[in-house]
C-alpha atoms as a PDB file:
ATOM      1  CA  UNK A   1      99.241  13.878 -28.493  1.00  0.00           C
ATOM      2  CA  UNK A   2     102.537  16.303 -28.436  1.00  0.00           C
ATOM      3  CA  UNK A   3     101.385  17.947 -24.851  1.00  0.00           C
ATOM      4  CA  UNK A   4     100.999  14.040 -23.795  1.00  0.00           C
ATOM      5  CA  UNK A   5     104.181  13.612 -24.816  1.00  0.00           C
ATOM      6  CA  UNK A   6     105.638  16.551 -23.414  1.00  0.00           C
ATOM      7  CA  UNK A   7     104.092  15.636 -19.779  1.00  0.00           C
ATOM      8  CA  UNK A   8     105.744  12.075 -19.863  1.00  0.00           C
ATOM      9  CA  UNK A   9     109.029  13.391 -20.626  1.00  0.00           C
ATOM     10  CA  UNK A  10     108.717  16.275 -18.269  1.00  0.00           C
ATOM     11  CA  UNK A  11     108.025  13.777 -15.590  1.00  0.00           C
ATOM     12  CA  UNK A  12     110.275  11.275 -16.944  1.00  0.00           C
ATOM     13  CA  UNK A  13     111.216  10.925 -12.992  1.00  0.00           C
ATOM     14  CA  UNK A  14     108.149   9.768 -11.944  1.00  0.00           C
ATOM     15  CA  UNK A  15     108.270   6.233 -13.532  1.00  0.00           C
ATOM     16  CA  UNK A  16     112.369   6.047 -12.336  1.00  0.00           C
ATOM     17  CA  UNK A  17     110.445   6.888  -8.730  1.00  0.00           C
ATOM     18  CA  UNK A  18     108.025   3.996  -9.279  1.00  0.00           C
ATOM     19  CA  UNK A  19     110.565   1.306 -10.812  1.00  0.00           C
ATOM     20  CA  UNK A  20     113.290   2.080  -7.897  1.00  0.00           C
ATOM     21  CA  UNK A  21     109.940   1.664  -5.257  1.00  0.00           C
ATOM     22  CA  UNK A  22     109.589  -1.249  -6.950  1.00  0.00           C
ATOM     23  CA  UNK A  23     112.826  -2.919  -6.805  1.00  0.00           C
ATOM     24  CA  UNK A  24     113.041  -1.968  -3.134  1.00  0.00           C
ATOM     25  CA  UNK A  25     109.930  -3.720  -2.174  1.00  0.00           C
ATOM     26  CA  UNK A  26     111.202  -6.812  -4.404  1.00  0.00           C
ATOM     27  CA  UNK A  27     114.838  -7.102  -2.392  1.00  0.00           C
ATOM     28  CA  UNK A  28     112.794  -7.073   0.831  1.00  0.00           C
ATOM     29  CA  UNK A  29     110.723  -9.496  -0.036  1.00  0.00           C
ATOM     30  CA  UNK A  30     113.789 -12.026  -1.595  1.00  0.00           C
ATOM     31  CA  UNK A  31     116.163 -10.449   1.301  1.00  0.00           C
ATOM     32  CA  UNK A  32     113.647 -11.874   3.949  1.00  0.00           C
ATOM     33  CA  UNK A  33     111.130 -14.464   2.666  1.00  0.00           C
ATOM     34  CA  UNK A  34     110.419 -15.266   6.371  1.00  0.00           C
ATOM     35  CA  UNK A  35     108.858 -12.008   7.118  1.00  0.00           C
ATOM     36  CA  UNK A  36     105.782 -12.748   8.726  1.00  0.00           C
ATOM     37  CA  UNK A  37     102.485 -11.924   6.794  1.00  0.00           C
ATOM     38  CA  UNK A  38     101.824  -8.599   8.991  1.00  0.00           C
ATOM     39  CA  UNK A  39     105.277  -7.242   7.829  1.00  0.00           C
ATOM     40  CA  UNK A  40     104.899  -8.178   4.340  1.00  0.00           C
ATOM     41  CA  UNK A  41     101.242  -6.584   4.196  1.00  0.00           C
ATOM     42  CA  UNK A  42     103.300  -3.895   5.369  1.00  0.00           C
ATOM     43  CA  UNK A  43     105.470  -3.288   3.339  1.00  0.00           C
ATOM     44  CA  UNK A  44     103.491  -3.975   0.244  1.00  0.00           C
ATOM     45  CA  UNK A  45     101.188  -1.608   1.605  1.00  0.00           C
ATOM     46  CA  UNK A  46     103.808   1.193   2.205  1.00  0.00           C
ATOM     47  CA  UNK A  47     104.574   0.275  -1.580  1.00  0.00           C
ATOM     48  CA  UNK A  48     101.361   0.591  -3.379  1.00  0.00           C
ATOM     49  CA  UNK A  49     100.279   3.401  -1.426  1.00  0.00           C
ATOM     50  CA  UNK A  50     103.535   5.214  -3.306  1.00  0.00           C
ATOM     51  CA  UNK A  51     103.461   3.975  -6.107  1.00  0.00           C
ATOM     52  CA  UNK A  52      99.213   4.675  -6.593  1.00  0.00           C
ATOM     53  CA  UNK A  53      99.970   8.611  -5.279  1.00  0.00           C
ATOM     54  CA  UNK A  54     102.664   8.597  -8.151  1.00  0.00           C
ATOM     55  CA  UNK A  55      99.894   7.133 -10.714  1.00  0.00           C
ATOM     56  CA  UNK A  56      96.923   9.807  -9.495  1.00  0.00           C
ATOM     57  CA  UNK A  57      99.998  12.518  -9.819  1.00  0.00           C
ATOM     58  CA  UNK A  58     100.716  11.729 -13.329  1.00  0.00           C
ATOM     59  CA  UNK A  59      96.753  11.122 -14.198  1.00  0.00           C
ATOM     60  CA  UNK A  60      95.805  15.064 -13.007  1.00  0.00           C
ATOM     61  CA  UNK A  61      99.143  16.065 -14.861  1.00  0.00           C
ATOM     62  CA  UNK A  62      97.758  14.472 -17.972  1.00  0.00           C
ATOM     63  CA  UNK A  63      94.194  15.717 -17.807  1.00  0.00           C
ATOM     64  CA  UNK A  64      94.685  18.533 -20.144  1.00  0.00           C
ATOM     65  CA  UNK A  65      96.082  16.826 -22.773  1.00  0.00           C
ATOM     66  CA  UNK A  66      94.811  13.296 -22.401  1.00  0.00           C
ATOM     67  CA  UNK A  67      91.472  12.179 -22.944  1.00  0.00           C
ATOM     68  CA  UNK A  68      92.139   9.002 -21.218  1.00  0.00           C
ATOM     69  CA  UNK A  69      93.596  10.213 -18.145  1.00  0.00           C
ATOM     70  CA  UNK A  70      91.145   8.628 -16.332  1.00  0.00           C
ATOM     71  CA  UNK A  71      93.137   5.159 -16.776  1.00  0.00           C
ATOM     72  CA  UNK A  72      95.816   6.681 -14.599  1.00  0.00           C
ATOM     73  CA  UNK A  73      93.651   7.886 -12.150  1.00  0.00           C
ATOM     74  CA  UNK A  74      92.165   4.454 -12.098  1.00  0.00           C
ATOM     75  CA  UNK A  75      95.781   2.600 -11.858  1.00  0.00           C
ATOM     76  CA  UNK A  76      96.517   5.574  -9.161  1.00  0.00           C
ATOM     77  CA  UNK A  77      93.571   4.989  -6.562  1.00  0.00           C
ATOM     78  CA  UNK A  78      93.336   1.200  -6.928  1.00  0.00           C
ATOM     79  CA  UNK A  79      96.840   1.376  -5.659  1.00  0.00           C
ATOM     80  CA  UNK A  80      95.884   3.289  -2.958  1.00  0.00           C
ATOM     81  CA  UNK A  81      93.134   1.750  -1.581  1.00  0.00           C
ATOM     82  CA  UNK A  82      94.837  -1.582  -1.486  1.00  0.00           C
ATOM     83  CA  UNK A  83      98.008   0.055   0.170  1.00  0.00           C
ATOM     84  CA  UNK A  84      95.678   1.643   2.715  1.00  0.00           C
ATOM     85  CA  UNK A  85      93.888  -2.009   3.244  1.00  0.00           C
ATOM     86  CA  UNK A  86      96.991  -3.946   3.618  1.00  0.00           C
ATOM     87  CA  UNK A  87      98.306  -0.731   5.936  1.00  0.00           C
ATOM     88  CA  UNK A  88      94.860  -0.141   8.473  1.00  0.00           C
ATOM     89  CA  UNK A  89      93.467  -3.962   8.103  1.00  0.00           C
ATOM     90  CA  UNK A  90      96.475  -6.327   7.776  1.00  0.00           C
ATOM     91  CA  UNK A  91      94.850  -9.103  10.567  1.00  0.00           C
ATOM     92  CA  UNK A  92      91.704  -8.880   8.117  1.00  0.00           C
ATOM     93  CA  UNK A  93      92.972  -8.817   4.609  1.00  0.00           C
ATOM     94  CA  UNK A  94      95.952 -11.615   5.296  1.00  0.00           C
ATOM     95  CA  UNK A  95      93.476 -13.927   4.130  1.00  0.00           C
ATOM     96  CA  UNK A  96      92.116 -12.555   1.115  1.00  0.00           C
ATOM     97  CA  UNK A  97      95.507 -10.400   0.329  1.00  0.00           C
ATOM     98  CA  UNK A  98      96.722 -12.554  -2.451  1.00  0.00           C
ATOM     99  CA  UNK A  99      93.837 -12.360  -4.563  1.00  0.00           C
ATOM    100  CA  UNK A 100      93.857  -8.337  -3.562  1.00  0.00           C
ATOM    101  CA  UNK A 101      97.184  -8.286  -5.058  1.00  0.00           C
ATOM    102  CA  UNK A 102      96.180 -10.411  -7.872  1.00  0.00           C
ATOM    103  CA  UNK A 103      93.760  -8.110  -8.774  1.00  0.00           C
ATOM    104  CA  UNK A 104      95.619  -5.223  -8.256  1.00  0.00           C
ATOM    105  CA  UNK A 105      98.325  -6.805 -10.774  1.00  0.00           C
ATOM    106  CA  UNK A 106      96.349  -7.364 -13.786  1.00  0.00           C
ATOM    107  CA  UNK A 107      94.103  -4.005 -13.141  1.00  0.00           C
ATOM    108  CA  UNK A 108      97.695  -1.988 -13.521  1.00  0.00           C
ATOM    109  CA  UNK A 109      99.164  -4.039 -15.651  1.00  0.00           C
ATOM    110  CA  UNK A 110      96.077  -3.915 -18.004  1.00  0.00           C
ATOM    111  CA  UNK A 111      96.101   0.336 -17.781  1.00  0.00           C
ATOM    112  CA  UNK A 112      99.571   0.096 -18.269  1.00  0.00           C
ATOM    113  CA  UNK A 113      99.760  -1.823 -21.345  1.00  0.00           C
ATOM    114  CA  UNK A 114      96.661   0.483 -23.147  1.00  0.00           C
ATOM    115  CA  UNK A 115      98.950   3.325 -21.955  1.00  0.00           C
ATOM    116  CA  UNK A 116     101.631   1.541 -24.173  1.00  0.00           C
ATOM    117  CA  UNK A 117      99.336   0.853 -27.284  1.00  0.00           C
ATOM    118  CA  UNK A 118      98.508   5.279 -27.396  1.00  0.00           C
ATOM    119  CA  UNK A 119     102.329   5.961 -27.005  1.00  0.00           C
ATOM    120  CA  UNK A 120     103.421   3.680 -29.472  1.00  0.00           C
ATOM    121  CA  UNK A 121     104.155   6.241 -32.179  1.00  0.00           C
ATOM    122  CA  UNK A 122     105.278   9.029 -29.758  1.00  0.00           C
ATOM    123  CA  UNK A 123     107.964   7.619 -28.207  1.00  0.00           C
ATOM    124  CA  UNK A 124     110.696   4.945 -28.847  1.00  0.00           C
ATOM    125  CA  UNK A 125     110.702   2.648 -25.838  1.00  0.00           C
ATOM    126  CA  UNK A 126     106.801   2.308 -24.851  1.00  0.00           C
ATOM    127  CA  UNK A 127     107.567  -1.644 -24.729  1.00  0.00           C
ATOM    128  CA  UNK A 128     109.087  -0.751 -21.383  1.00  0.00           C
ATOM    129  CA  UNK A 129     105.499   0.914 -20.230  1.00  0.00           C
ATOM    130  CA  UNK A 130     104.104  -2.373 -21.950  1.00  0.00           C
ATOM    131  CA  UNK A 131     106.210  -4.712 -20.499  1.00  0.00           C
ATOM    132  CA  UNK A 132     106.101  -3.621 -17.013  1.00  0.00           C
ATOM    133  CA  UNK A 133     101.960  -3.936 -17.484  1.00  0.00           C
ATOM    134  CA  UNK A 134     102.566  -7.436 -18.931  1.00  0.00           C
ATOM    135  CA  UNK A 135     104.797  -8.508 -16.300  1.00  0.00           C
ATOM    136  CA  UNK A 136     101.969  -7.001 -14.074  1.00  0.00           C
ATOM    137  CA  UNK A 137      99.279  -9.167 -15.866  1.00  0.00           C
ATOM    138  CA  UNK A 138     101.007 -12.453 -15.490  1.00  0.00           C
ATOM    139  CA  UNK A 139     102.161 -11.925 -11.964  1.00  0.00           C
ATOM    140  CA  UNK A 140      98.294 -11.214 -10.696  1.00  0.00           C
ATOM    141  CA  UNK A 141      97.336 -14.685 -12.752  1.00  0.00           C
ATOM    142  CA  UNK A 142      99.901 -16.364 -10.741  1.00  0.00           C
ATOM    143  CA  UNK A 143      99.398 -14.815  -7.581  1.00  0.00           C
ATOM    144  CA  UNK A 144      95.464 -15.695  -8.114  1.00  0.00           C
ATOM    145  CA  UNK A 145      96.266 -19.494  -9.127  1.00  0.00           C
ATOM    146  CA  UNK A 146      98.052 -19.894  -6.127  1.00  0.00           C
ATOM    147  CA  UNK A 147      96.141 -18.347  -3.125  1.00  0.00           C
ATOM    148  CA  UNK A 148      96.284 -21.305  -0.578  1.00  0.00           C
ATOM    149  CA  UNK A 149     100.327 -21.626  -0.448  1.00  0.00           C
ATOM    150  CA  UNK A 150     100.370 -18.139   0.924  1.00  0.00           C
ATOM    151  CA  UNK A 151     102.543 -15.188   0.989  1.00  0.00           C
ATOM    152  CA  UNK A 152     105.211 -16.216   2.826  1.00  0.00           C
ATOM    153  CA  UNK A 153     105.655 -19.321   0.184  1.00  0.00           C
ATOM    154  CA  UNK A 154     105.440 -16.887  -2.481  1.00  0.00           C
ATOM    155  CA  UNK A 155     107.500 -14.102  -1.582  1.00  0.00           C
ATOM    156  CA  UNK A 156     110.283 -15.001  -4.130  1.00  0.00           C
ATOM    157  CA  UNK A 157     107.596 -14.784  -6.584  1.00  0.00           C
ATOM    158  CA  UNK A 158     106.946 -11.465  -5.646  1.00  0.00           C
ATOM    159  CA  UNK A 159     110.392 -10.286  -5.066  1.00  0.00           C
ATOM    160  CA  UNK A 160     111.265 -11.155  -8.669  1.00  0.00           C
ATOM    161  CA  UNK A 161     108.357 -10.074 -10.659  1.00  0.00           C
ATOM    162  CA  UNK A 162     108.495  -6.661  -8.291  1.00  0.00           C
ATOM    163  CA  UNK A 163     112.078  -6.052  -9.231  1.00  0.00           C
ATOM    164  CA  UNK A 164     111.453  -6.846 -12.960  1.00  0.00           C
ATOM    165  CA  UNK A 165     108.706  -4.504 -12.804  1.00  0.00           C
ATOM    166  CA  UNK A 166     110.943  -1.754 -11.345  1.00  0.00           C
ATOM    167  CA  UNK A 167     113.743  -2.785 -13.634  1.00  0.00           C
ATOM    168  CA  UNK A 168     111.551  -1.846 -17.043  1.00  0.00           C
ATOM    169  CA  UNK A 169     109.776   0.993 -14.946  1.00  0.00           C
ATOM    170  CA  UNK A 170     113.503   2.857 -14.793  1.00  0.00           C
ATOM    171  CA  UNK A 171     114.715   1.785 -18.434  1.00  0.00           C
ATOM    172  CA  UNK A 172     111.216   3.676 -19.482  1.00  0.00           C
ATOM    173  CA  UNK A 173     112.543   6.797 -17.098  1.00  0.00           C
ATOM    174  CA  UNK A 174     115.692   6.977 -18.826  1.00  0.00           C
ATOM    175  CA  UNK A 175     114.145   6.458 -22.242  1.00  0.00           C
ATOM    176  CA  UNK A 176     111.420   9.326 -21.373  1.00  0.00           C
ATOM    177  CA  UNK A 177     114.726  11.205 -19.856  1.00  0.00           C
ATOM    178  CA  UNK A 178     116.886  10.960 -23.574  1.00  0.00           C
ATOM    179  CA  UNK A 179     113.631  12.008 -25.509  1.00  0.00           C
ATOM    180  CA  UNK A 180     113.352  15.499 -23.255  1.00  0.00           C
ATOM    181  CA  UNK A 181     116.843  16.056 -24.302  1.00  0.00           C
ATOM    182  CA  UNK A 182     115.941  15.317 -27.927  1.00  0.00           C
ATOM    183  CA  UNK A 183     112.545  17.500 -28.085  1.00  0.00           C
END
């Protein structure tokens, strides 16, 4: 458990990365709530495909010390292939996209939150890692209980819960960031 620790705090950036990805992609979306479907697939697209290359880096990073690194890798590709749907097949997946991001939502925010439960007594702050995966959680239940009012109706929804996410994703950073100075 010490080399798992030492990789999160050694990459303490990555989640500060993710959270300020996040928080971008939530001002666009409250910035512009008008943007047409196609641009919002977009950018969501642009956005998971980030943030799941970030995931699958810190999953291979972990695979020497982590037995479980496979739950990264996991949060890491689903990512991807939804940001390379909503990117290649926007016309196709505007349909079906909020129940793709509902998905996506509790998926992550499910990994996230067992991520959470290991690093409980490694590291002060893992709330942040489980909070982010909780926020994750109820935002895909939402997202899935409300397909038919679409995205553009919804893009507050997603504009908050996306900058929340990004919000606890950076407080983890900087918590990750004081323990490498500690250790």
């Amino acid at each position: 458990m010490e080399n798992l620790l030492r990789v999160m705090t050694d990459n303490w950036w990555v989640p500060l990365l993710r959270g300020i990805a996040a928080i971008l992609f939530g001002l666009m979306a409250l910035i512009w709530p008008g943007l047409t479907v196609y641009a919002l697939l977009l950018i969501f697209g642009a956005y998971a495909l980030f943030d799941g290359v970030m995931a699958t880096i810190v999953a291979f990073q972990r695979k020497s010390s982590d037995d479980r690194w496979w739950a990264w890798a996991l949060d890491g590709l689903l990512s991807i292939l939804i940001g390379l749907m909503a990117l290649f097949w926007p016309e196709a997946m505007a349909v079906a996209f909020v129940i793709w991001m509902a998905i996506w939502g509790v998926l992550a925010g499910i990994f996230r939150i067992v991520a959470a439960i290991r690093l409980r007594h490694e590291i002060e702050g893992e709330w942040a890692l489980a909070l982010s995966g909780v926020l994750l959680v109820i935002w895909g239940v939402l997202l899935a209980l409300v397909p038919a009012a679409g995205l553009l109706s919804i893009a507050w929804l997603i504009g908050v819960f996306a900058l929340l996410i990004g919000v606890v994703m950076i407080v983890l950073a900087l918590r990750l960031r004081k323990l490498k100075s500690a250790i």
